[in-house]
PDB file of N, CA and C in Angstrom:
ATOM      1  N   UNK A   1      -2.720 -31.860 -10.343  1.00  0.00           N
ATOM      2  CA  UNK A   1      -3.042 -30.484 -10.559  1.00  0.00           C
ATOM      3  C   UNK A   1      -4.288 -30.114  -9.771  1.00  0.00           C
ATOM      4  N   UNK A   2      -4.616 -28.748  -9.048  1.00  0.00           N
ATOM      5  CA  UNK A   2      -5.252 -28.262  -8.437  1.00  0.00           C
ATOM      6  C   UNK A   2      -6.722 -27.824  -9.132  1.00  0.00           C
ATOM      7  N   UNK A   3      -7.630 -27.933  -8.942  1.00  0.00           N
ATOM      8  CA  UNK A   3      -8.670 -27.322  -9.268  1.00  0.00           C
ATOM      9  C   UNK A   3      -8.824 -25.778  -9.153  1.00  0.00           C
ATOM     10  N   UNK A   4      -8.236 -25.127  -8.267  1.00  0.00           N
ATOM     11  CA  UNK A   4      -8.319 -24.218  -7.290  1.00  0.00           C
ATOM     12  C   UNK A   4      -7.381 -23.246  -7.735  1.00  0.00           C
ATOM     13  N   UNK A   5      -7.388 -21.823  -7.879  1.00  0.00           N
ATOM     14  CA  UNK A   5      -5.902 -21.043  -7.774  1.00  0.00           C
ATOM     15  C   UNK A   5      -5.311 -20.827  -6.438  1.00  0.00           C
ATOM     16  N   UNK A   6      -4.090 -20.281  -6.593  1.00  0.00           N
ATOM     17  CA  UNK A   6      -3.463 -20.396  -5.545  1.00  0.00           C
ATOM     18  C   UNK A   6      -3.833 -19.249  -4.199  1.00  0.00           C
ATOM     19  N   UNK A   7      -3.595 -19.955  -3.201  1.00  0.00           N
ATOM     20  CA  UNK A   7      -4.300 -18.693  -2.190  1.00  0.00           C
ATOM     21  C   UNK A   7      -3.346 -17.171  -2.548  1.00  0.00           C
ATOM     22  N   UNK A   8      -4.072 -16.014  -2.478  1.00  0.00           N
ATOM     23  CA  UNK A   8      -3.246 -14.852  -2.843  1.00  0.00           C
ATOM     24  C   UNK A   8      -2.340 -14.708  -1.656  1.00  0.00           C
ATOM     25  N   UNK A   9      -1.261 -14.766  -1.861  1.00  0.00           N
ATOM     26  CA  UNK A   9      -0.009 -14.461  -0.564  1.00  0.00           C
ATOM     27  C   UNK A   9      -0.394 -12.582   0.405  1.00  0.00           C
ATOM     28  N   UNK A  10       0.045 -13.094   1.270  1.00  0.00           N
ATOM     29  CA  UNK A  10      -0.160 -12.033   2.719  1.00  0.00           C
ATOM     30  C   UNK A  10       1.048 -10.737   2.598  1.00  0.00           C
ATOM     31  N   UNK A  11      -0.246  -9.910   3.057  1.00  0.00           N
ATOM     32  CA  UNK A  11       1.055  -8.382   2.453  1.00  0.00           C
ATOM     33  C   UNK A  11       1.899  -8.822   3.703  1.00  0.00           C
ATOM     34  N   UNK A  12       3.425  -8.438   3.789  1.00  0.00           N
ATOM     35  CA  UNK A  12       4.767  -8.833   4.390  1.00  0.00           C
ATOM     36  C   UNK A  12       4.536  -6.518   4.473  1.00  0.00           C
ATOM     37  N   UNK A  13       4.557  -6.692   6.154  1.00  0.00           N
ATOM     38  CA  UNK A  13       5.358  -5.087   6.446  1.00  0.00           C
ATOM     39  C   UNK A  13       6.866  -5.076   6.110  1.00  0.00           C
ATOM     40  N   UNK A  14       7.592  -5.716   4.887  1.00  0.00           N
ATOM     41  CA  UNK A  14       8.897  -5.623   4.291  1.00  0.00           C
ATOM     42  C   UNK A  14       8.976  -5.465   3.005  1.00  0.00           C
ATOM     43  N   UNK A  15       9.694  -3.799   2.367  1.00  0.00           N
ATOM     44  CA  UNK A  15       9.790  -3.671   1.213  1.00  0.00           C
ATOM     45  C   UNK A  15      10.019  -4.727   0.218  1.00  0.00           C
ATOM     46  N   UNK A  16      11.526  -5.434   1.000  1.00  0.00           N
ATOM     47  CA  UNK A  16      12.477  -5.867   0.040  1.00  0.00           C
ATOM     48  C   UNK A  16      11.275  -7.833  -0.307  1.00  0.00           C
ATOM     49  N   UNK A  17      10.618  -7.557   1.005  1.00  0.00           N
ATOM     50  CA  UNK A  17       9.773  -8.902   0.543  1.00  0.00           C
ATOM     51  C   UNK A  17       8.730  -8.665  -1.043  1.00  0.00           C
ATOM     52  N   UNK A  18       8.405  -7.510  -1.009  1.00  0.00           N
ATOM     53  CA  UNK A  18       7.431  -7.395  -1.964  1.00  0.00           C
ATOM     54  C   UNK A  18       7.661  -7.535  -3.654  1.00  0.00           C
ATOM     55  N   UNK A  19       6.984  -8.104  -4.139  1.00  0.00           N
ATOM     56  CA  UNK A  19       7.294  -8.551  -5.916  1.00  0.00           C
ATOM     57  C   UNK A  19       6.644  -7.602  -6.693  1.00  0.00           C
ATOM     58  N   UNK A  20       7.145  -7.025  -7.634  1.00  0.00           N
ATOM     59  CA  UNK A  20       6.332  -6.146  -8.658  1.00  0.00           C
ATOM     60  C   UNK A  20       5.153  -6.576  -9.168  1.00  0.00           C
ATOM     61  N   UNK A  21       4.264  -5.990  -9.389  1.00  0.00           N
ATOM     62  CA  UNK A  21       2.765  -6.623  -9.767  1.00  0.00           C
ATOM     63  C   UNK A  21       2.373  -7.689  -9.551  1.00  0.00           C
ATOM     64  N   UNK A  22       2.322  -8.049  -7.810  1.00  0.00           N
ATOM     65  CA  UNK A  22       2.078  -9.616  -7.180  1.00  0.00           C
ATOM     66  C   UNK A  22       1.055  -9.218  -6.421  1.00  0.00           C
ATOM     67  N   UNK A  23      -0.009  -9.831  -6.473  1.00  0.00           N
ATOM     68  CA  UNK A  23      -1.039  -9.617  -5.788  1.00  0.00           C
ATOM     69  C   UNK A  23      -1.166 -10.246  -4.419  1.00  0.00           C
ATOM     70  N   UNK A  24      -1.312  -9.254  -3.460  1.00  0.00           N
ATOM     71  CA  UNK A  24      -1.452  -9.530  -2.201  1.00  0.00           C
ATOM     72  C   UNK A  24      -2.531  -9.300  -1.514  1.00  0.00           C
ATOM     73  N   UNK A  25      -3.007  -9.720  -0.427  1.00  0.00           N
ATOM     74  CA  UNK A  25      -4.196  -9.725   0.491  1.00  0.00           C
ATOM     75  C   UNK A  25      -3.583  -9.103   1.627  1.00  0.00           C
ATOM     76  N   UNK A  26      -4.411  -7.944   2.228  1.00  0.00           N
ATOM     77  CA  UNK A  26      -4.095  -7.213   3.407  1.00  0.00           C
ATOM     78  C   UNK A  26      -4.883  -7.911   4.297  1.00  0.00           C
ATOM     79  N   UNK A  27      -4.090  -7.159   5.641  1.00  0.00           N
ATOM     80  CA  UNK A  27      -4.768  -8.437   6.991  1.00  0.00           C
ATOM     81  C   UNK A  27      -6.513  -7.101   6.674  1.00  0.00           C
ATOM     82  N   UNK A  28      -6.857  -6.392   6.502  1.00  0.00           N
ATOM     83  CA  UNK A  28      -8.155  -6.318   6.145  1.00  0.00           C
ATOM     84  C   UNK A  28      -9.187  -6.882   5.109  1.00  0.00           C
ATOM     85  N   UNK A  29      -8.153  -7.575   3.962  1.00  0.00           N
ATOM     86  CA  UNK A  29      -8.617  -8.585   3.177  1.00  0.00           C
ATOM     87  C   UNK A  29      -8.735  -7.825   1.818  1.00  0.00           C
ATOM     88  N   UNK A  30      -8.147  -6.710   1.715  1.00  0.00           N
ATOM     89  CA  UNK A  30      -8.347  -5.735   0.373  1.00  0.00           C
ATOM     90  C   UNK A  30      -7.130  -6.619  -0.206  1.00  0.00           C
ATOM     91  N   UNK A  31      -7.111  -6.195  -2.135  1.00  0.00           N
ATOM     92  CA  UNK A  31      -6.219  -6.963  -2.949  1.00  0.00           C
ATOM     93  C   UNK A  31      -5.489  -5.712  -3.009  1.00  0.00           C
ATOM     94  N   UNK A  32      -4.064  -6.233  -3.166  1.00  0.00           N
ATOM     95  CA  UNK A  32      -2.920  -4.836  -3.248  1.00  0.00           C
ATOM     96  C   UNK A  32      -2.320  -5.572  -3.959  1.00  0.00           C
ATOM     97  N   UNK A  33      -1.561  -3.929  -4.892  1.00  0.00           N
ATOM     98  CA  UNK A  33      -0.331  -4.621  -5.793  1.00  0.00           C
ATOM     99  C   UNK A  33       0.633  -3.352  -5.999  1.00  0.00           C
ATOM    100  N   UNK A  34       2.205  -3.868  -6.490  1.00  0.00           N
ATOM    101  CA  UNK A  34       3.239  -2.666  -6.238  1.00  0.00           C
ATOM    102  C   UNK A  34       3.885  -2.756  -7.721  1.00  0.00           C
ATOM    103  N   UNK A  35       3.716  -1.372  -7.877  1.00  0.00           N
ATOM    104  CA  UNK A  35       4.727  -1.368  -9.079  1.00  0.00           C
ATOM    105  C   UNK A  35       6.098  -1.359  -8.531  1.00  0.00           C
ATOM    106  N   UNK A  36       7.138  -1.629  -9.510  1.00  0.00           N
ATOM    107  CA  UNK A  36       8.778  -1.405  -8.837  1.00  0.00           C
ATOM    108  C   UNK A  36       9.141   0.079  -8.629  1.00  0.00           C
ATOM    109  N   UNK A  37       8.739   0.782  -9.710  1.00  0.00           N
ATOM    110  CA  UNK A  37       9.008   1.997  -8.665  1.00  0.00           C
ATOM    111  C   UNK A  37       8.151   2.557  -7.273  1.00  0.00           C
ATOM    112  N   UNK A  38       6.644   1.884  -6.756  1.00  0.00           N
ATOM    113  CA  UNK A  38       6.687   2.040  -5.450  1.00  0.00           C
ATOM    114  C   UNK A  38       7.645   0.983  -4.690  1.00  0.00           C
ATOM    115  N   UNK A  39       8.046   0.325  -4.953  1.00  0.00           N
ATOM    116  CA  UNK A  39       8.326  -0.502  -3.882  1.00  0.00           C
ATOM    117  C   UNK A  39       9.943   0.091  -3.825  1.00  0.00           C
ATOM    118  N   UNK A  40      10.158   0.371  -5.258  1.00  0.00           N
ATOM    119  CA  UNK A  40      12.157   1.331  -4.620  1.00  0.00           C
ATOM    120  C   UNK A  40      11.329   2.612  -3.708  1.00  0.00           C
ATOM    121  N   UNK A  41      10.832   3.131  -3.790  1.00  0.00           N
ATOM    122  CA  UNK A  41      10.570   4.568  -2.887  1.00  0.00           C
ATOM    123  C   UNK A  41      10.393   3.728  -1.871  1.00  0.00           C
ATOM    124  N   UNK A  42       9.577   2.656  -1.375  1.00  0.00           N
ATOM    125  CA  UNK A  42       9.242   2.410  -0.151  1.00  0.00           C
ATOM    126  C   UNK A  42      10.766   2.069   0.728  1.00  0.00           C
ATOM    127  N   UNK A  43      11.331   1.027  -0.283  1.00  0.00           N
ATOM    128  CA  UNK A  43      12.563   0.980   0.379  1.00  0.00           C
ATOM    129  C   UNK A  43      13.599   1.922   0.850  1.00  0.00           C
ATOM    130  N   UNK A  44      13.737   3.271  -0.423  1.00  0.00           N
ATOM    131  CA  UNK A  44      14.262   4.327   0.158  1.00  0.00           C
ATOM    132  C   UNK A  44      13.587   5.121   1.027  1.00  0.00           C
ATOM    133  N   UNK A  45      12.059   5.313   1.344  1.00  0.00           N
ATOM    134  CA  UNK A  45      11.503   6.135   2.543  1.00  0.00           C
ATOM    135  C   UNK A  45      10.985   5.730   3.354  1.00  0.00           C
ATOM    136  N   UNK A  46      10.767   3.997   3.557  1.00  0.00           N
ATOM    137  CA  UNK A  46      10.217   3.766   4.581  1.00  0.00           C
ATOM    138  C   UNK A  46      10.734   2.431   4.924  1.00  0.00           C
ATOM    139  N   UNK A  47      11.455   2.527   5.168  1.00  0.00           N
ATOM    140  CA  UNK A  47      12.499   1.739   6.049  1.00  0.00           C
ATOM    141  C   UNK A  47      12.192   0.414   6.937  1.00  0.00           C
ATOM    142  N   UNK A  48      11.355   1.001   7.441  1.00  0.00           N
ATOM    143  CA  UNK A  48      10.802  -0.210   8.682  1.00  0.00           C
ATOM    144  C   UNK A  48       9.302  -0.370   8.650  1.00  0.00           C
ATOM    145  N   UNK A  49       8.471   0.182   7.041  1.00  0.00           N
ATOM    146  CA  UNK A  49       7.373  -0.673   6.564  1.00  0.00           C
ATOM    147  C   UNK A  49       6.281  -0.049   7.162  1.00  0.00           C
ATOM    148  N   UNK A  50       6.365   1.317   7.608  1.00  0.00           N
ATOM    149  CA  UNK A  50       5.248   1.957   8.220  1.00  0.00           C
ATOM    150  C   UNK A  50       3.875   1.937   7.261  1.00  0.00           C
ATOM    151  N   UNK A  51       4.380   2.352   6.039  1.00  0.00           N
ATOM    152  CA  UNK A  51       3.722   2.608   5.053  1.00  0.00           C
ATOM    153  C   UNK A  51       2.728   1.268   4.510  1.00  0.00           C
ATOM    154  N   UNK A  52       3.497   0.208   4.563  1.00  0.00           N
ATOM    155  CA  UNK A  52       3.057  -1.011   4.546  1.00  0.00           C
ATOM    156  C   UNK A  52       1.836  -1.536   5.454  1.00  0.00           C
ATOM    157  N   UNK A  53       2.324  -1.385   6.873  1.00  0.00           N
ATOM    158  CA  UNK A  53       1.306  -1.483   8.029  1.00  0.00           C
ATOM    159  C   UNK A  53       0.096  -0.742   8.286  1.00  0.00           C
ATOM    160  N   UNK A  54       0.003   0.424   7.236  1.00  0.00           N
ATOM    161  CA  UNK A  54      -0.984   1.252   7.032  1.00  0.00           C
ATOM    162  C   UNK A  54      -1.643   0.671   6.002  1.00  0.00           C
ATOM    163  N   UNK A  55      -1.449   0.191   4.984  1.00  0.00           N
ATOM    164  CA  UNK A  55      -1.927  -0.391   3.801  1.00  0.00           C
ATOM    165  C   UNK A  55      -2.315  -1.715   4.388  1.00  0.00           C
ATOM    166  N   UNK A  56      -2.064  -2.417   4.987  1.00  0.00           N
ATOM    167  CA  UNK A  56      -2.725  -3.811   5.793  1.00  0.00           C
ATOM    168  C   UNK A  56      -3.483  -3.380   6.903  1.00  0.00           C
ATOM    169  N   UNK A  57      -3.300  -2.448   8.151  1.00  0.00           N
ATOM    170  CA  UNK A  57      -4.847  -1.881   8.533  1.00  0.00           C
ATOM    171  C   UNK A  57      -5.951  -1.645   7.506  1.00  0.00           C
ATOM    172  N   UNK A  58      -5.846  -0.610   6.654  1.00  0.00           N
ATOM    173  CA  UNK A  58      -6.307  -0.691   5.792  1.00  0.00           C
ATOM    174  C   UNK A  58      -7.498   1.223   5.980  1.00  0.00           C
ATOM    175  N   UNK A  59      -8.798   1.099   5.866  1.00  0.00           N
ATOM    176  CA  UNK A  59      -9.446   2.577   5.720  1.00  0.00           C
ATOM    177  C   UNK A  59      -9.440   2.873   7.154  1.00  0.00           C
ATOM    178  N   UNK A  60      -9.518   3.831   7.543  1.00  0.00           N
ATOM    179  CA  UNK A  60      -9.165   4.867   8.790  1.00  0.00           C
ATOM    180  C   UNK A  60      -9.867   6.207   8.650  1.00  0.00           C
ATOM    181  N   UNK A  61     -10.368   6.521   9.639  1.00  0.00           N
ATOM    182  CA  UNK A  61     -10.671   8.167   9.953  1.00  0.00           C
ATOM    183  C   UNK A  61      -9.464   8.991   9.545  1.00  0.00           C
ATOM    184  N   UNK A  62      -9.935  10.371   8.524  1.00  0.00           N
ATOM    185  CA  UNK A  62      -8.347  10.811   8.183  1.00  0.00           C
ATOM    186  C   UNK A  62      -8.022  11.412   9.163  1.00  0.00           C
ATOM    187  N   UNK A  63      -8.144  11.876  10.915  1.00  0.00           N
ATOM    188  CA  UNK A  63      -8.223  12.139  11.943  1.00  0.00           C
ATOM    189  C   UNK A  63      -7.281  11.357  12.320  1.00  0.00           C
ATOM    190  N   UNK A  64      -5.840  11.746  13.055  1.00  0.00           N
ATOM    191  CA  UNK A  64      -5.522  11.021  14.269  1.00  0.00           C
ATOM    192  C   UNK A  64      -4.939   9.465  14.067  1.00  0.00           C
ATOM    193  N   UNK A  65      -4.996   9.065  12.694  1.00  0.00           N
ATOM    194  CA  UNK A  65      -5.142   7.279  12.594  1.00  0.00           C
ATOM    195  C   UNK A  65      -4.045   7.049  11.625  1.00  0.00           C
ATOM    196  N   UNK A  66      -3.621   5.716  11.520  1.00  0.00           N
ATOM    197  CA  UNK A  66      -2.210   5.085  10.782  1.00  0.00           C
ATOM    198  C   UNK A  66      -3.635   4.544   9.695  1.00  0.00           C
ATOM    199  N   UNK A  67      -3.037   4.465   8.257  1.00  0.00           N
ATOM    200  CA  UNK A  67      -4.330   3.656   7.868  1.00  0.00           C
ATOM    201  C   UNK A  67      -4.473   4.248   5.767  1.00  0.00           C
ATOM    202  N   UNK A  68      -5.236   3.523   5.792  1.00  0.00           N
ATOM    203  CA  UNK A  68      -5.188   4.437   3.992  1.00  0.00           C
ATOM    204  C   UNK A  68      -6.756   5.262   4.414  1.00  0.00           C
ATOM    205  N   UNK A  69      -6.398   6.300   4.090  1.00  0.00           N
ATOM    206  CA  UNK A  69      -7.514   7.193   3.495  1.00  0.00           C
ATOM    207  C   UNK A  69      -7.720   7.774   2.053  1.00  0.00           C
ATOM    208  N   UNK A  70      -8.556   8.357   1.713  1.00  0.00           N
ATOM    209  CA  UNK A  70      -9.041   9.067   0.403  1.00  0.00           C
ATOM    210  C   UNK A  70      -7.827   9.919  -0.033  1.00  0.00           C
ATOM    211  N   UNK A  71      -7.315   9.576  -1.497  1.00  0.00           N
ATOM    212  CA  UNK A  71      -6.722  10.409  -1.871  1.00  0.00           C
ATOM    213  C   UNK A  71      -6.873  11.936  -2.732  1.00  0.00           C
ATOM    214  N   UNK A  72      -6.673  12.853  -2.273  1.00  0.00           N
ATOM    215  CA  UNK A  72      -7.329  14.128  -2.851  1.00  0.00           C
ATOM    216  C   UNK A  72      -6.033  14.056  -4.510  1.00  0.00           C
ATOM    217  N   UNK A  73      -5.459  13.382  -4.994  1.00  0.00           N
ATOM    218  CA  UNK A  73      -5.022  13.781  -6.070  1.00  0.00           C
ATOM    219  C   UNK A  73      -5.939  13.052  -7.275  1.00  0.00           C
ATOM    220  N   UNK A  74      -5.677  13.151  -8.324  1.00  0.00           N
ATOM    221  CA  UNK A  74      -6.627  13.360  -9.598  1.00  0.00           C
ATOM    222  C   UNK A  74      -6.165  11.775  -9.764  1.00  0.00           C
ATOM    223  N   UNK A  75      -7.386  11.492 -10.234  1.00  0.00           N
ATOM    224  CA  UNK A  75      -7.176   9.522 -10.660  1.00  0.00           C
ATOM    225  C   UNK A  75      -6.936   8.663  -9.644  1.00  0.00           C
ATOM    226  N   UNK A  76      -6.465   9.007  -8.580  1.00  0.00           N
ATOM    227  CA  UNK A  76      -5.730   8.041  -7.152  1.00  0.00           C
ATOM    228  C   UNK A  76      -6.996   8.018  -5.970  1.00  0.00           C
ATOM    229  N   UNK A  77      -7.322   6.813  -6.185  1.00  0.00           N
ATOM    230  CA  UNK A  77      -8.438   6.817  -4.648  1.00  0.00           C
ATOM    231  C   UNK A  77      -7.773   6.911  -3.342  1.00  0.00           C
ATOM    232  N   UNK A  78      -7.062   6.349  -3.148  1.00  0.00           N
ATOM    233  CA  UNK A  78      -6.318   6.074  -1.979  1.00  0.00           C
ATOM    234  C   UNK A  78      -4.923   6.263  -1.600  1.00  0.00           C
ATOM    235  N   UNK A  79      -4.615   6.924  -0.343  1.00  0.00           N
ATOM    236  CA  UNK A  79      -3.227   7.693   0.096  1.00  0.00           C
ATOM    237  C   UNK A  79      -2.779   6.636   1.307  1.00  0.00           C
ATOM    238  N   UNK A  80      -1.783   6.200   1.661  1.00  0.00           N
ATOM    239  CA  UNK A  80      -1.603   5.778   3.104  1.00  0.00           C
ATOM    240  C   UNK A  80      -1.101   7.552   3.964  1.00  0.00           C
ATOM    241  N   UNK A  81      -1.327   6.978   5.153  1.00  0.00           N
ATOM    242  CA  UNK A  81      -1.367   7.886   6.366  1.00  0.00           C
ATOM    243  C   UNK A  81      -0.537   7.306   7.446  1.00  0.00           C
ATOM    244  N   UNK A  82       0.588   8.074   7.253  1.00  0.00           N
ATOM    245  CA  UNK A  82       1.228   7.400   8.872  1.00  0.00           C
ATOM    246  C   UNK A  82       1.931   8.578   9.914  1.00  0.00           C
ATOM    247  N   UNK A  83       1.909   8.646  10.934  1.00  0.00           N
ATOM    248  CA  UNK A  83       1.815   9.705  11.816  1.00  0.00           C
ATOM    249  C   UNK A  83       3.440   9.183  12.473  1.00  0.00           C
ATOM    250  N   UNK A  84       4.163  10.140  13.058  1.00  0.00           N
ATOM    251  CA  UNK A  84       5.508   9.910  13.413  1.00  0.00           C
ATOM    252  C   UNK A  84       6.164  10.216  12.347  1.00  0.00           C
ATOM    253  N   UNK A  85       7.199   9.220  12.667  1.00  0.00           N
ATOM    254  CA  UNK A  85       8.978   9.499  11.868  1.00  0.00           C
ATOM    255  C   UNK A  85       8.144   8.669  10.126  1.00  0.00           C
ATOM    256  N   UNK A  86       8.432   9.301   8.988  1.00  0.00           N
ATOM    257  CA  UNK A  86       7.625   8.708   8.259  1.00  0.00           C
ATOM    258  C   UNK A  86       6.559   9.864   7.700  1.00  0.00           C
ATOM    259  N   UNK A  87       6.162  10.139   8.689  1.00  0.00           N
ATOM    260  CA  UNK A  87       4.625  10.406   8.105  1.00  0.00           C
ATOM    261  C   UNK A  87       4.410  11.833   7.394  1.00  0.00           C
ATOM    262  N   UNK A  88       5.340  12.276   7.027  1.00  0.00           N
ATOM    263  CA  UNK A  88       5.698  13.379   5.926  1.00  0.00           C
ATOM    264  C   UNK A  88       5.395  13.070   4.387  1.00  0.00           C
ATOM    265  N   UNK A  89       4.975  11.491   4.111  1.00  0.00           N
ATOM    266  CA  UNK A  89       5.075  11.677   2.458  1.00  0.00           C
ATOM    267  C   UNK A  89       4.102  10.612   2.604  1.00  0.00           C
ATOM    268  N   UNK A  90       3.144  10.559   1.303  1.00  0.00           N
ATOM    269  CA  UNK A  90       2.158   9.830   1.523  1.00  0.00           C
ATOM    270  C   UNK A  90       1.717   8.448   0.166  1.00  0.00           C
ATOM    271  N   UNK A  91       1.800   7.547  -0.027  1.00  0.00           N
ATOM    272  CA  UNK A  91       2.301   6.876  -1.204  1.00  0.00           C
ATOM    273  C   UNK A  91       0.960   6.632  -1.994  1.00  0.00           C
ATOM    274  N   UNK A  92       0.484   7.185  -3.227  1.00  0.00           N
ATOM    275  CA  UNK A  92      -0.831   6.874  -3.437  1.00  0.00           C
ATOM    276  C   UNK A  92      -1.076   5.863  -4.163  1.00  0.00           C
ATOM    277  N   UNK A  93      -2.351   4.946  -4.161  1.00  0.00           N
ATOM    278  CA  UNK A  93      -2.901   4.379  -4.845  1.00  0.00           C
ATOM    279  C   UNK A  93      -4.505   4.664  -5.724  1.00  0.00           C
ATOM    280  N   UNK A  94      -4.592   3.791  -6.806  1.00  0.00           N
ATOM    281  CA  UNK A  94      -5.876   3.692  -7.530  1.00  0.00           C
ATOM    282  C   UNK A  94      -6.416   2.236  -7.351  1.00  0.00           C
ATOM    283  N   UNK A  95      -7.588   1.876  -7.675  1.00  0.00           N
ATOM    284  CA  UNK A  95      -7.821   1.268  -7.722  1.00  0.00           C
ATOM    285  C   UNK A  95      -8.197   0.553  -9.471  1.00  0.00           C
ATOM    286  N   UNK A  96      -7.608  -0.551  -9.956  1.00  0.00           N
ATOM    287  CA  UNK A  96      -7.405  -1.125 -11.267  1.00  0.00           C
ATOM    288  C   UNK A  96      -8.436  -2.734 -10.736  1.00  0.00           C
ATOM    289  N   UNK A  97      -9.104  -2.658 -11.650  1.00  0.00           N
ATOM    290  CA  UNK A  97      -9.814  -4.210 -11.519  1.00  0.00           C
ATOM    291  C   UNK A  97      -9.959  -4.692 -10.175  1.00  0.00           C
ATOM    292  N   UNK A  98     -10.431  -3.948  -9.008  1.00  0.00           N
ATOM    293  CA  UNK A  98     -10.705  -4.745  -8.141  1.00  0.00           C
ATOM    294  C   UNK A  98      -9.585  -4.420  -6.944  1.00  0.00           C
ATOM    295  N   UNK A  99      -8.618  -4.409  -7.543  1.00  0.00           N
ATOM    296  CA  UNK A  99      -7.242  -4.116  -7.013  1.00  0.00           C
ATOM    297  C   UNK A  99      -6.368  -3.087  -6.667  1.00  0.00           C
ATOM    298  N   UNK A 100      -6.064  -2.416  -5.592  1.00  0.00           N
ATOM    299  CA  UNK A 100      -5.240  -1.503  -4.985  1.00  0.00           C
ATOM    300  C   UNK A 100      -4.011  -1.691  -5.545  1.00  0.00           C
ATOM    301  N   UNK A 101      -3.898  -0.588  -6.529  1.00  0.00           N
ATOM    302  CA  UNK A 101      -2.335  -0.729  -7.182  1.00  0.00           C
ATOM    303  C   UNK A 101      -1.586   0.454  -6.635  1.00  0.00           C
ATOM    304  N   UNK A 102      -0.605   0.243  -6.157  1.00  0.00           N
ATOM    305  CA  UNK A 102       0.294   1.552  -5.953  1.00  0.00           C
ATOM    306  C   UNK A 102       1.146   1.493  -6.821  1.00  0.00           C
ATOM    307  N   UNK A 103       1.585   2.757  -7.856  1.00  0.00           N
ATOM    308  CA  UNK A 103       2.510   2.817  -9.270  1.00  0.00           C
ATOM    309  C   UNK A 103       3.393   3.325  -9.313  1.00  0.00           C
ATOM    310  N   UNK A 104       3.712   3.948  -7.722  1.00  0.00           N
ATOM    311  CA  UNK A 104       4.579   5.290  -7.355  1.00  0.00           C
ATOM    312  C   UNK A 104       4.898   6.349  -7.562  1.00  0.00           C
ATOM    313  N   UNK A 105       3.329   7.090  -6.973  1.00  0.00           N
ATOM    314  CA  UNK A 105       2.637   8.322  -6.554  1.00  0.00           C
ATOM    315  C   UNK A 105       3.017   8.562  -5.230  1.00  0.00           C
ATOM    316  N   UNK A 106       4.301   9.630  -5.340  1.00  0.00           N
ATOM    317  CA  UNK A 106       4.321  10.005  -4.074  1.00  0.00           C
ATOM    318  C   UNK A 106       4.228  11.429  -3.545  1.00  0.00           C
ATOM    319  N   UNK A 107       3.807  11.643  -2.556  1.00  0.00           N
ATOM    320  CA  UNK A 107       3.441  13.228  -2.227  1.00  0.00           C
ATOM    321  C   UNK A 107       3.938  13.552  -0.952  1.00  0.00           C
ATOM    322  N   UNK A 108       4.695  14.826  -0.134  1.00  0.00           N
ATOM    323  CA  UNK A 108       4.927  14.648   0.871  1.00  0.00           C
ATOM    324  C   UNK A 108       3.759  15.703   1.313  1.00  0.00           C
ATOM    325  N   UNK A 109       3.375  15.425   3.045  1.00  0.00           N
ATOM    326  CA  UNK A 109       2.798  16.201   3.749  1.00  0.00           C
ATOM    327  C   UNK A 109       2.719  17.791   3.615  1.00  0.00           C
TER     328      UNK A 109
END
């Protein structure tokens, strides 16, 4: 037996990879976690994980950039931002213990 817990697994830009309330590490090193109903919306609106790749960049100028920024809705710190095919709806998160939870808060542009 390990002394140690286990390293937190790497956010995957793939819906169908993601586990309901599994804590992941973005390649910026923030802790993320998905409820099942974000992760069915992601699968039904974002297809090829844009939304995802914004949440592993991670904070961004809300200017011009793929990336999570500040969320202007009530209780939710954080919105992803993605520009192109996609970037009409915006998936929000709060932050719970440390941790970027998305619960599936979604808003379009």
């Amino acid at each position: 037996m390990s002394d140690h817990e286990p390293e937190t697994p790497e956010l995957t830009n793939s819906w169908q990879e993601i586990q309901p309330d599994v804590v992941y590490q973005s390649a910026e090193g923030r802790l993320v976690s998905f409820s099942k109903a974000q992760i069915q919306l992601g699968i039904l609106y974002d297809p090829i994980g844009k939304h995802l790749r914004a949440i592993n960049k991670g904070l961004v100028p809300p200017k011009g950039n793929t990336g999570i920024v500040p969320s202007e809705q009530a209780d939710y710190d954080f919105k992803t931002k993605v520009l192109g095919f996609g970037g009409d709806r915006r998936f929000h998160g709060k932050i719970i213990e440390c941790i970027l939870h998305f619960p599936g808060k979604q808003t379009n542009h």
